[in-house]
N, C-alpha and C. Protein backbone atom coordinates (compact mmCIF):
# COMPACT_ATOMS: atom_id res chain seq x y z
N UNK A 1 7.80 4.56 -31.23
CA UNK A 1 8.63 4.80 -30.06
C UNK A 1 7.92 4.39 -28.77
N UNK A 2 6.44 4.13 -28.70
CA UNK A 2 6.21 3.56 -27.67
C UNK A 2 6.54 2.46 -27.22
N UNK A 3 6.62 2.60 -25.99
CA UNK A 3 7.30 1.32 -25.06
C UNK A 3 8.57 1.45 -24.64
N UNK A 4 9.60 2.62 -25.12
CA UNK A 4 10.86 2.73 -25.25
C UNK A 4 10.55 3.36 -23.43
N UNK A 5 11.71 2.85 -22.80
CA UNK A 5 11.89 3.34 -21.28
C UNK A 5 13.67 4.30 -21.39
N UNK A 6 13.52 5.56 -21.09
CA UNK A 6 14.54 6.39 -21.12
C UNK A 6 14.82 6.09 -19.60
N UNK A 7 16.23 5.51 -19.30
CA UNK A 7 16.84 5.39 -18.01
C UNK A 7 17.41 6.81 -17.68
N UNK A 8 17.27 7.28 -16.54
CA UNK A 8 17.11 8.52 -15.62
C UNK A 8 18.43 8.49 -14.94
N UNK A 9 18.26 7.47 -14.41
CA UNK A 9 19.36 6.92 -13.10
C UNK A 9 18.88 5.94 -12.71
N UNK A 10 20.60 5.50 -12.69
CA UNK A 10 20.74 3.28 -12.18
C UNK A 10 21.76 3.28 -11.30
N UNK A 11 22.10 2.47 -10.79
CA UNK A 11 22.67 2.39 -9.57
C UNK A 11 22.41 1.41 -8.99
N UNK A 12 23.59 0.88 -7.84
CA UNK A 12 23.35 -0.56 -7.18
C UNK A 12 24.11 -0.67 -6.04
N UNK A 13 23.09 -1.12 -5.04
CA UNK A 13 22.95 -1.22 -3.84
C UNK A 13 24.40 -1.91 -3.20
N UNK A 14 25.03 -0.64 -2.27
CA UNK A 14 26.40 -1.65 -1.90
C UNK A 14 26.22 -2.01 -0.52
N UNK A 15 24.95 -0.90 0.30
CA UNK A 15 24.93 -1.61 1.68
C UNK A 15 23.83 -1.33 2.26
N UNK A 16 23.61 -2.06 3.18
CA UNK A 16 22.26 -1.50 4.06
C UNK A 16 22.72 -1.03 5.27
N UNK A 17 22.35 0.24 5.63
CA UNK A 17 22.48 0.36 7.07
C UNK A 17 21.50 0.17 7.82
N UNK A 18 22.38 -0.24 9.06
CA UNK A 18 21.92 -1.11 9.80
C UNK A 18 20.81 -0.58 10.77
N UNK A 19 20.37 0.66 10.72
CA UNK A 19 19.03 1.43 11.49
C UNK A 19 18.04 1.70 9.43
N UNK A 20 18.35 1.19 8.49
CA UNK A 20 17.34 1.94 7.78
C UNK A 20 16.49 1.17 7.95
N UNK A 21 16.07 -0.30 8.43
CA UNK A 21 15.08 -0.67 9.00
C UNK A 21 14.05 0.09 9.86
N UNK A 22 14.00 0.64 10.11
CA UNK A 22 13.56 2.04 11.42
C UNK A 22 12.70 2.82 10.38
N UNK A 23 13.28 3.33 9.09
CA UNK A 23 12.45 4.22 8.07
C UNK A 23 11.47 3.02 7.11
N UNK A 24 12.02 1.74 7.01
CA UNK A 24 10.93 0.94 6.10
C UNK A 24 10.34 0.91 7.27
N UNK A 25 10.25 0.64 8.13
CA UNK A 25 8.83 0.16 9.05
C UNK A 25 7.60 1.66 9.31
N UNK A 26 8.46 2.68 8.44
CA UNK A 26 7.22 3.86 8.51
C UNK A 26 7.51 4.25 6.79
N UNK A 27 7.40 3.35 6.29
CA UNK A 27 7.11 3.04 4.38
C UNK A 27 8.41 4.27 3.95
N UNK A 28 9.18 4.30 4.83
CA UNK A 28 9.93 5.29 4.01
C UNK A 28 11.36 4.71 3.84
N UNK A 29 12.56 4.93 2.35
CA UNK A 29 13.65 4.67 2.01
C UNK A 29 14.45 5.96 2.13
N UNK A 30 15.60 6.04 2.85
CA UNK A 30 16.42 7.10 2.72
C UNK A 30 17.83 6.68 1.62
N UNK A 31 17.75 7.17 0.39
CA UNK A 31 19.21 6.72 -0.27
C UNK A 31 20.34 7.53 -0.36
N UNK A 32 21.45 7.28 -0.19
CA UNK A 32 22.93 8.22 -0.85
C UNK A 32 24.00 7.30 -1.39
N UNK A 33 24.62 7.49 -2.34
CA UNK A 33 25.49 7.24 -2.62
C UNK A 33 26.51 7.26 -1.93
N UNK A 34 27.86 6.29 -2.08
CA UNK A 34 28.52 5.69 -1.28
C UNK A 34 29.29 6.43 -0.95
N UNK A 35 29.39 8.14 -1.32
CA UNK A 35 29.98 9.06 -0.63
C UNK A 35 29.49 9.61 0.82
N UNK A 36 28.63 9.34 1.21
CA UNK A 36 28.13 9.76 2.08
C UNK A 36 28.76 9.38 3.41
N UNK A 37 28.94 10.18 4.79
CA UNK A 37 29.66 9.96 6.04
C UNK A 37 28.93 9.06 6.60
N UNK A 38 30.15 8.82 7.16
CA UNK A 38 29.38 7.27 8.42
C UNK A 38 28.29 7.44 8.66
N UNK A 39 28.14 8.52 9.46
CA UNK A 39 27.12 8.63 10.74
C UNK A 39 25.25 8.82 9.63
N UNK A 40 25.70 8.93 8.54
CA UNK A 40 24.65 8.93 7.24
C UNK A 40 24.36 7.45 6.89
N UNK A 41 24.96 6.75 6.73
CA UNK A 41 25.54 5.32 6.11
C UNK A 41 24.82 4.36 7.00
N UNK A 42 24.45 4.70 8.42
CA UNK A 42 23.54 3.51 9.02
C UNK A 42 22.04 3.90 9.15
N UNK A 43 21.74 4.88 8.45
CA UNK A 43 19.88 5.43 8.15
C UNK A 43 19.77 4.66 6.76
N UNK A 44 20.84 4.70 6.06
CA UNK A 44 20.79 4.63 4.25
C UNK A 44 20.31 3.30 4.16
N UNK A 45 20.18 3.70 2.55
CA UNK A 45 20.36 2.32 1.46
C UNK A 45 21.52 3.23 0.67
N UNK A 46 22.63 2.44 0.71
CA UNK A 46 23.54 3.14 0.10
C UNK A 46 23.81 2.43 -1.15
N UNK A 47 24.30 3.45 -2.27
CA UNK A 47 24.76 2.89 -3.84
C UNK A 47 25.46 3.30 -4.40
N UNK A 48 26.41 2.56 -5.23
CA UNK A 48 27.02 3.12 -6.29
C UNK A 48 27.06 4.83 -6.95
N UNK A 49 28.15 5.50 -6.64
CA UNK A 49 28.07 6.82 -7.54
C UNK A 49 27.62 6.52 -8.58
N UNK A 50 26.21 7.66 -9.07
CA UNK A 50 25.99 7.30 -10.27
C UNK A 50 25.39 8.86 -10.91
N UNK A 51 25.39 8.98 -12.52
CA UNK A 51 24.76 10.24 -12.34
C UNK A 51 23.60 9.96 -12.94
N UNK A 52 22.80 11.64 -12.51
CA UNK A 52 21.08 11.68 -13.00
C UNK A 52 21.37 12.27 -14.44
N UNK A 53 20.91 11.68 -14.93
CA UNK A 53 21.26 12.01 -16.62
C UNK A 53 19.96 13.02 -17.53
N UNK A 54 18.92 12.83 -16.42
CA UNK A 54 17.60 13.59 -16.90
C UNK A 54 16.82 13.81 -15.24
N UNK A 55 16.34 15.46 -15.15
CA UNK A 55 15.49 15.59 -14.04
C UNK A 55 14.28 14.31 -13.95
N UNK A 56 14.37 14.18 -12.54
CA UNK A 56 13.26 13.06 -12.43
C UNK A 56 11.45 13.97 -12.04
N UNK A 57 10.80 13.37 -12.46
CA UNK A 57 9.45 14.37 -12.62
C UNK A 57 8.18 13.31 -12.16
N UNK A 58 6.81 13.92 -11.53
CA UNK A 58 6.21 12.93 -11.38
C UNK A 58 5.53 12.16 -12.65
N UNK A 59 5.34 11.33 -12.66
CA UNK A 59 4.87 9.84 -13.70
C UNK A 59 6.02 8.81 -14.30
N UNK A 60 7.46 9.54 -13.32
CA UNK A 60 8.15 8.63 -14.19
C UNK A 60 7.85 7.14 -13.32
N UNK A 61 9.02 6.23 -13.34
CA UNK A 61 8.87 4.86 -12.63
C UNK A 61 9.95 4.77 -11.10
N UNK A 62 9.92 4.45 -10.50
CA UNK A 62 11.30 4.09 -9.61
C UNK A 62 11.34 2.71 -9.87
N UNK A 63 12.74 2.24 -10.11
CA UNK A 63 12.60 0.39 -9.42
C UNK A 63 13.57 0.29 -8.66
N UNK A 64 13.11 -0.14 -8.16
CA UNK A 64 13.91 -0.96 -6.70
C UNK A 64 13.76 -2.37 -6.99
N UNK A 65 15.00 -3.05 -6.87
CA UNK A 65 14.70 -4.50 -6.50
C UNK A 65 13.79 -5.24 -7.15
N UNK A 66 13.82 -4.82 -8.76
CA UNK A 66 12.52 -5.31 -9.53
C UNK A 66 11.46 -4.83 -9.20
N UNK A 67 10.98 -4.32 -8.26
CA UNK A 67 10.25 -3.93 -8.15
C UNK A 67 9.62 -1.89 -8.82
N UNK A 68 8.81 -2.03 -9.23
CA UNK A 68 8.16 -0.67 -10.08
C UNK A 68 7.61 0.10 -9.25
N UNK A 69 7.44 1.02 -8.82
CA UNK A 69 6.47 2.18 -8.42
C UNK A 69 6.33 3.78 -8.95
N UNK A 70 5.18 4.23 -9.68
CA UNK A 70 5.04 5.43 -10.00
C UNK A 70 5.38 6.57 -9.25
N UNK A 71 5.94 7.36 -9.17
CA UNK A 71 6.56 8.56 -8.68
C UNK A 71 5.83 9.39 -9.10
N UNK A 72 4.70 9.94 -7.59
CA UNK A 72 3.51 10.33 -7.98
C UNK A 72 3.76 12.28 -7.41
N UNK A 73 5.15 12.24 -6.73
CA UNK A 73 5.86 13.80 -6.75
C UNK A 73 6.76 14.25 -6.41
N UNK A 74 7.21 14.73 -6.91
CA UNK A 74 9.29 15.17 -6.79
C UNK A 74 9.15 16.34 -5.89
N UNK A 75 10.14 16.63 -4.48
CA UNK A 75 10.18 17.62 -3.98
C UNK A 75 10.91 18.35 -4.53
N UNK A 76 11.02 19.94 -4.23
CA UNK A 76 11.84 20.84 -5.43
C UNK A 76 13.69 20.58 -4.78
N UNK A 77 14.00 19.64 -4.14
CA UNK A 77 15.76 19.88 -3.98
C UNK A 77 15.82 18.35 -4.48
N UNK A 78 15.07 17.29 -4.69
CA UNK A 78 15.08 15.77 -4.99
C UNK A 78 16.34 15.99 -6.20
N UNK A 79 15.80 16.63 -7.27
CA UNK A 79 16.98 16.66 -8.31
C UNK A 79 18.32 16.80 -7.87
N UNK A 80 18.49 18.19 -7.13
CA UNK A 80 19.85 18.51 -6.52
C UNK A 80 20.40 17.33 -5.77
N UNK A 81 19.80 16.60 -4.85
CA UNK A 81 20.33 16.13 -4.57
C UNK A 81 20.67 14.93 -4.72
N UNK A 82 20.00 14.13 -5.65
CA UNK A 82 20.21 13.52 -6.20
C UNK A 82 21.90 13.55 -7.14
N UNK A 83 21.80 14.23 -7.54
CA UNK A 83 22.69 14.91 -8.40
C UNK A 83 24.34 15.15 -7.53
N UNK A 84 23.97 15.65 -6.49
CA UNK A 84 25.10 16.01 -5.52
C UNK A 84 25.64 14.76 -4.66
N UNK A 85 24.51 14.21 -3.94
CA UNK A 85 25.40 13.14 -3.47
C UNK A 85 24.08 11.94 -3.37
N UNK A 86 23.67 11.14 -4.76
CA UNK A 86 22.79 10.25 -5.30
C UNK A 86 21.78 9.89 -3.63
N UNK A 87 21.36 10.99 -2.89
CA UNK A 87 20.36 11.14 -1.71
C UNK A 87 19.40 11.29 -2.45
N UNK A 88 18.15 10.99 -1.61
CA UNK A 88 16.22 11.38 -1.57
C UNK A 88 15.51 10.58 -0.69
N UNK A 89 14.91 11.39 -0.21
CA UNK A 89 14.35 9.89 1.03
C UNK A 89 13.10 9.96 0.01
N UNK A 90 12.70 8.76 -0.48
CA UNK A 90 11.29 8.18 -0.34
C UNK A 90 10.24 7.85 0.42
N UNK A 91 8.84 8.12 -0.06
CA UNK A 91 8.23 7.98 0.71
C UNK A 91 7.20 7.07 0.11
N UNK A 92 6.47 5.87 0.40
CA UNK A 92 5.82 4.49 -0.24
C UNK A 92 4.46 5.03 0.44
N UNK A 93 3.86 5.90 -0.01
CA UNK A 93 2.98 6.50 0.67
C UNK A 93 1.61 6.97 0.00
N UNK A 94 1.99 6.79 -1.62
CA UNK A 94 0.54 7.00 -2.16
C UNK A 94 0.00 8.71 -2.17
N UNK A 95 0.84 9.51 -1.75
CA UNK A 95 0.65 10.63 -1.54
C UNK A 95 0.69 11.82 -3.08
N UNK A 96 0.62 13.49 -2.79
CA UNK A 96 1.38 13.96 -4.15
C UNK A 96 1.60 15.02 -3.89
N UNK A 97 2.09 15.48 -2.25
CA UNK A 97 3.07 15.90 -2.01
C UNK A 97 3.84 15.73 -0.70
N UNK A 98 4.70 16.17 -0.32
CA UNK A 98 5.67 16.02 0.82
C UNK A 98 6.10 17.24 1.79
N UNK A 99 5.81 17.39 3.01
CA UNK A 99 6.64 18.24 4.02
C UNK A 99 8.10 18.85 3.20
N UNK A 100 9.19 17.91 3.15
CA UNK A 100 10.37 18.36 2.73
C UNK A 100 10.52 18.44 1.48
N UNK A 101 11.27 19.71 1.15
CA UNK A 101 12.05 19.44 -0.42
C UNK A 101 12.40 18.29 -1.00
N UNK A 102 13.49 17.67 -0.33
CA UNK A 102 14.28 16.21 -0.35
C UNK A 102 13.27 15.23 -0.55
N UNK A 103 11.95 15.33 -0.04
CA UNK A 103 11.40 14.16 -0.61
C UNK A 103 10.62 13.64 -2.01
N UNK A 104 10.52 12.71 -2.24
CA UNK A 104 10.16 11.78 -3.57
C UNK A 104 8.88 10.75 -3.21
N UNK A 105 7.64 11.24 -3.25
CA UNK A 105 6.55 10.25 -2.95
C UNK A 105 6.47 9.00 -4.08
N UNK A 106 5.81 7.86 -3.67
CA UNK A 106 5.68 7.08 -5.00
C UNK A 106 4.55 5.80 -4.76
N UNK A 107 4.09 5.42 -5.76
CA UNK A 107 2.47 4.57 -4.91
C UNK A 107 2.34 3.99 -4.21
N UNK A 108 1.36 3.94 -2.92
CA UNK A 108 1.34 3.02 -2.09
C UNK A 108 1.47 1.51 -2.16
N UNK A 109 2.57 1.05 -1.75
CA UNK A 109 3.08 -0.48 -2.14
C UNK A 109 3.37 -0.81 -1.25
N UNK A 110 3.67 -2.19 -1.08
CA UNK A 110 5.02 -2.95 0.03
C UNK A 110 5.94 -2.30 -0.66
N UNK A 111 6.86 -2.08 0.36
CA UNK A 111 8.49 -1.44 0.07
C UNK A 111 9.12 -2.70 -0.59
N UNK A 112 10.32 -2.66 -1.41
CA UNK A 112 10.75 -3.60 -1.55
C UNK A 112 11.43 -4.74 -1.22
N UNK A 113 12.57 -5.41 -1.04
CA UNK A 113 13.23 -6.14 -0.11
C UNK A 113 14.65 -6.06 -0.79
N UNK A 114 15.20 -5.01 0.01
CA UNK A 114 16.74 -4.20 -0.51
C UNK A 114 17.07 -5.20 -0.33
N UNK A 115 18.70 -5.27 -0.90
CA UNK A 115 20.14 -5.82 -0.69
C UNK A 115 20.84 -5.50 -1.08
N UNK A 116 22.33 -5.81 -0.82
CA UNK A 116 23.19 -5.88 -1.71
C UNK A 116 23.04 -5.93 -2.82
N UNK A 117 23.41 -5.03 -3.62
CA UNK A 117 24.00 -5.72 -5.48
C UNK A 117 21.97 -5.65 -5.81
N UNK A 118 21.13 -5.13 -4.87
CA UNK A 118 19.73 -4.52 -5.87
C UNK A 118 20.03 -3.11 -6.63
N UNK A 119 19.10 -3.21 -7.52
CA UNK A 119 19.26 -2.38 -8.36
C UNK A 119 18.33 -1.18 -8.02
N UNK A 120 18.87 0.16 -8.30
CA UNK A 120 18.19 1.36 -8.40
C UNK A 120 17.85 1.90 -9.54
N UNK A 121 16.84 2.02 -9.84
CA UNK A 121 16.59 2.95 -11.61
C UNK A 121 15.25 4.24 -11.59
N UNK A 122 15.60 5.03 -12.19
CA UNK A 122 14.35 5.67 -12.19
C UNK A 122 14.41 5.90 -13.51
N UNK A 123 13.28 6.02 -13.93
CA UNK A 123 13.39 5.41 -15.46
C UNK A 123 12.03 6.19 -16.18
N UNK A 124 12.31 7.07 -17.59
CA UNK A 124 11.26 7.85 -17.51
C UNK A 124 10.52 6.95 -18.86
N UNK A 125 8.71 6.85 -18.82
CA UNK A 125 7.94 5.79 -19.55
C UNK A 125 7.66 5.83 -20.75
């Protein structure tokens, strides 16, 4: 069974708003699903309703955009909200833990290079 990757949650990128530039330039991603209100929708990376099919925990993977990073610590509401309305702000920070509940640390990297129609997965190893 090694090597087998259990998908967590997938999902795909329907928009960028147009201030989440503002959070990558301080290594951080804010996501929600495409339920989320306007005035939410221009901080985001917004995606596809999707559900979390398994709590996400630290060592699993995030990908973004092909791109991999270890998820090095889950804040205690990340699940919920995930779950409620596919939100978590990330943080590309190398850290292993976070100020807020809501947040999701994961290894220090270049952020990725969102778009449209990129893919979201968190994916357990």
């Amino acid at each position: 069974m090694e090597g087998i990757m259990i998908n967590k949650y997938q999902s795909t990128v329907t928009e960028v708003g147009a201030e989440a530039e503002i959070f990558f330039s301080e290594n951080m991603m804010v996501i929600f699903n495409d339920t989320a209100p306007a005035d939410l929708r221009t901080i985001g990376v917004i995606h596809k309703e999707a559900h979390l099919l398994e709590d996400v925990e630290a060592g699993d993977v995030l990908e973004v955009a092909g791109e991999a990073y270890e998820i090095l610590f889950v804040g205690s509401k990340v699940n919920d909200t995930l779950k409620e309305l596919g939100h978590c702000t990330i943080m590309f920070n190398g850290e292993i833990s976070a100020d807020l509940p809501g947040t999701m640390t994961v290894e220090k990297k270049p952020l990725p290079n969102v778009t449209v129609d990129s893919e979201i997965r968190i994916v357990k190893k």
